[in-house]
C-alpha atoms as a PDB file:
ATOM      1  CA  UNK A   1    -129.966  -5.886 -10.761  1.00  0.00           C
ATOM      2  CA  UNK A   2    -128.967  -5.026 -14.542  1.00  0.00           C
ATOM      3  CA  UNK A   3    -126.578  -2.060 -15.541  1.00  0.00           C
ATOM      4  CA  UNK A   4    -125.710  -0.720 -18.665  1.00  0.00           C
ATOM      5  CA  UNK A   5    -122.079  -0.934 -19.356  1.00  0.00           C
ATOM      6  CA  UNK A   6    -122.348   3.185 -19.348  1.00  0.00           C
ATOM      7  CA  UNK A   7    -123.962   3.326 -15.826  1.00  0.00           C
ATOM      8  CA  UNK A   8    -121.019   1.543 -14.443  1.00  0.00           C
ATOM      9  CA  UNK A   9    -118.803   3.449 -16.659  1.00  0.00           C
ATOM     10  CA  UNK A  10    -120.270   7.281 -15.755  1.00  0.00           C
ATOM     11  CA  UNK A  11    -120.483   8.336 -12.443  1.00  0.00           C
ATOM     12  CA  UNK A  12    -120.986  11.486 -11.149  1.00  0.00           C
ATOM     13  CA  UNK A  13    -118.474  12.452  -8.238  1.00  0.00           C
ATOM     14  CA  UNK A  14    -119.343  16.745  -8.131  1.00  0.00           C
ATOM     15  CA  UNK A  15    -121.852  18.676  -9.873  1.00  0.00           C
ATOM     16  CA  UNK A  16    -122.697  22.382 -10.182  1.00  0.00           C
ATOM     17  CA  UNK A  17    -124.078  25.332 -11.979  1.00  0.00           C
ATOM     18  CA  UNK A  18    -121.269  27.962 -13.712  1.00  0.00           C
ATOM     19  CA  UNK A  19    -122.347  30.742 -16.131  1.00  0.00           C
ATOM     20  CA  UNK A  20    -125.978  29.283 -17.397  1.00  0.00           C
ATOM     21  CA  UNK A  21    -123.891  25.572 -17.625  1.00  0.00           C
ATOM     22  CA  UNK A  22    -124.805  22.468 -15.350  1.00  0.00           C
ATOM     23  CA  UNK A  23    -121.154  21.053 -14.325  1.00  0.00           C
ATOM     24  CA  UNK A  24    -120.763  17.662 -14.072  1.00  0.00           C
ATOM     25  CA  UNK A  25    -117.258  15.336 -12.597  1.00  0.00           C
ATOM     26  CA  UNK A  26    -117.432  12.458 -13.636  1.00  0.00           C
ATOM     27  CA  UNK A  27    -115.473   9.641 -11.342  1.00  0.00           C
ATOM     28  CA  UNK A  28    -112.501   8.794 -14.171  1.00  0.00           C
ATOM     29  CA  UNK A  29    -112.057  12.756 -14.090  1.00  0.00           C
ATOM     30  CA  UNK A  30    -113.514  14.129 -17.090  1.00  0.00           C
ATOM     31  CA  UNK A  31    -115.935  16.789 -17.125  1.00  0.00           C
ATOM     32  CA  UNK A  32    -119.085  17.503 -19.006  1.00  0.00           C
ATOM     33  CA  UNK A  33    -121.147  20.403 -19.477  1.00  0.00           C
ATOM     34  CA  UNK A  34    -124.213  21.522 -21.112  1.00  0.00           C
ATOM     35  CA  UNK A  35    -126.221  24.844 -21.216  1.00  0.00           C
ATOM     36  CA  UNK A  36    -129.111  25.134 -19.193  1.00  0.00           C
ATOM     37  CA  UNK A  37    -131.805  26.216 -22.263  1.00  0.00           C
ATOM     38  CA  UNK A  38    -131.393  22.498 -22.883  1.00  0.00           C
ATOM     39  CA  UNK A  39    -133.903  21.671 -20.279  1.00  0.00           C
ATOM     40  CA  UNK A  40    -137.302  23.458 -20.413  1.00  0.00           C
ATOM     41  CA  UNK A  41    -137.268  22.956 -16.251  1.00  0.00           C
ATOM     42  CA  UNK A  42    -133.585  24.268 -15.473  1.00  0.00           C
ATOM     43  CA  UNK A  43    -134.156  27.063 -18.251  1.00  0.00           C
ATOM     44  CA  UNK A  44    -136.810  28.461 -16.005  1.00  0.00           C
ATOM     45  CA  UNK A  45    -134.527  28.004 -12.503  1.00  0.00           C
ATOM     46  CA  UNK A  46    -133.666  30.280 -10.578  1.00  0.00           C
ATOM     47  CA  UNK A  47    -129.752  30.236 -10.317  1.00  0.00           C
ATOM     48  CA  UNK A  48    -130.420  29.193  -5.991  1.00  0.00           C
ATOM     49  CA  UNK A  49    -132.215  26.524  -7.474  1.00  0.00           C
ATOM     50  CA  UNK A  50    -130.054  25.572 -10.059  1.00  0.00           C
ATOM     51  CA  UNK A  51    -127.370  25.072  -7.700  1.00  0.00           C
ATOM     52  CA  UNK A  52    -129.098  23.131  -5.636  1.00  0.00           C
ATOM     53  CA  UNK A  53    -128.095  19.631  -7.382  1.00  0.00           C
ATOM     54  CA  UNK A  54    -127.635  16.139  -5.290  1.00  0.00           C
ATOM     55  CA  UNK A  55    -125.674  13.461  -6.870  1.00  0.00           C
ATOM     56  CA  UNK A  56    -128.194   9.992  -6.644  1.00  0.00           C
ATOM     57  CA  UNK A  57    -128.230   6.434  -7.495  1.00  0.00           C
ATOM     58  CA  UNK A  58    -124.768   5.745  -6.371  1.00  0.00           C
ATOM     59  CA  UNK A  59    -123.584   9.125  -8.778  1.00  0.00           C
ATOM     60  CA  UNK A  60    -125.599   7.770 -11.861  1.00  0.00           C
ATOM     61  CA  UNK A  61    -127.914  10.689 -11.673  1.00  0.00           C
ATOM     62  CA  UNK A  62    -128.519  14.429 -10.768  1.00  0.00           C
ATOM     63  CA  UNK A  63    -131.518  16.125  -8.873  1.00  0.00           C
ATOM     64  CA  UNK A  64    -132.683  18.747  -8.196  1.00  0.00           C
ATOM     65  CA  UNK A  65    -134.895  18.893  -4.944  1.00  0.00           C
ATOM     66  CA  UNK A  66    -136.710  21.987  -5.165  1.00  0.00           C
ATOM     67  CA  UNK A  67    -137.716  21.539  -9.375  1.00  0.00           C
ATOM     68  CA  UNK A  68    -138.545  18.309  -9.149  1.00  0.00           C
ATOM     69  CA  UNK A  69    -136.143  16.957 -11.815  1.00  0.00           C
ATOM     70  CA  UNK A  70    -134.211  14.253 -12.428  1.00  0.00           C
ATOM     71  CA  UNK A  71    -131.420  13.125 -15.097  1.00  0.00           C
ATOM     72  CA  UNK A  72    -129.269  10.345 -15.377  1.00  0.00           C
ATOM     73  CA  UNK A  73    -125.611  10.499 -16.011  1.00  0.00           C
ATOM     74  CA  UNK A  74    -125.912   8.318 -19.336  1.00  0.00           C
ATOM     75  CA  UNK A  75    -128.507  10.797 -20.752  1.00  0.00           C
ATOM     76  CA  UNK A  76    -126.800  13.739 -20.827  1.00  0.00           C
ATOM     77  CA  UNK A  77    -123.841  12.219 -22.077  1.00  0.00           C
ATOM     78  CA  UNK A  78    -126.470  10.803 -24.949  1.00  0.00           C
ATOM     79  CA  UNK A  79    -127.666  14.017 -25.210  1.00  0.00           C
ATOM     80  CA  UNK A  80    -130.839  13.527 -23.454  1.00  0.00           C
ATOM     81  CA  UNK A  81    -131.138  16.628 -21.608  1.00  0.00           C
ATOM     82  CA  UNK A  82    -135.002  16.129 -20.292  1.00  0.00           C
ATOM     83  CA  UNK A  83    -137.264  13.957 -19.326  1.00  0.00           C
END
């Protein structure tokens, strides 16, 4: 299976929702944040739903069950904050 270098580099080990922010740890410790009007599905979340977020693909992305969306780790730290 191929990787980017940044997959293997940026893994998510905890993320959550704080004050209209998705939360993200990443596994060397550093955190990253963005604002939820970034994302035309999370903008629209309720804040149950926005906390709702499962770490997948071995912490190279976030999910979120009940809005049916998906990111990966190396997008939002491209700035790539929707599909």
């Amino acid at each position: 299976m191929k990787y980017m270098v940044a997959e293997l580099l940026f893994k998510a080990t905890k993320a959550w929702y704080e004050d209209g922010r998705i939360c993200i740890l990443l596994s060397d410790k550093k955190e990253v944040r963005f604002p939820i009007e970034l994302n035309p599905r999370l903008r629209e979340a309720t804040i149950e739903q926005l906390s709702n977020i499962e770490i997948i693909c071995a912490g190279t992305g976030l999910h979120w069950p009940e809005l049916d969306e998906d990111l990966s780790i190396t997008g939002i730290i491209e700035g790539r904050f929707s599909a």
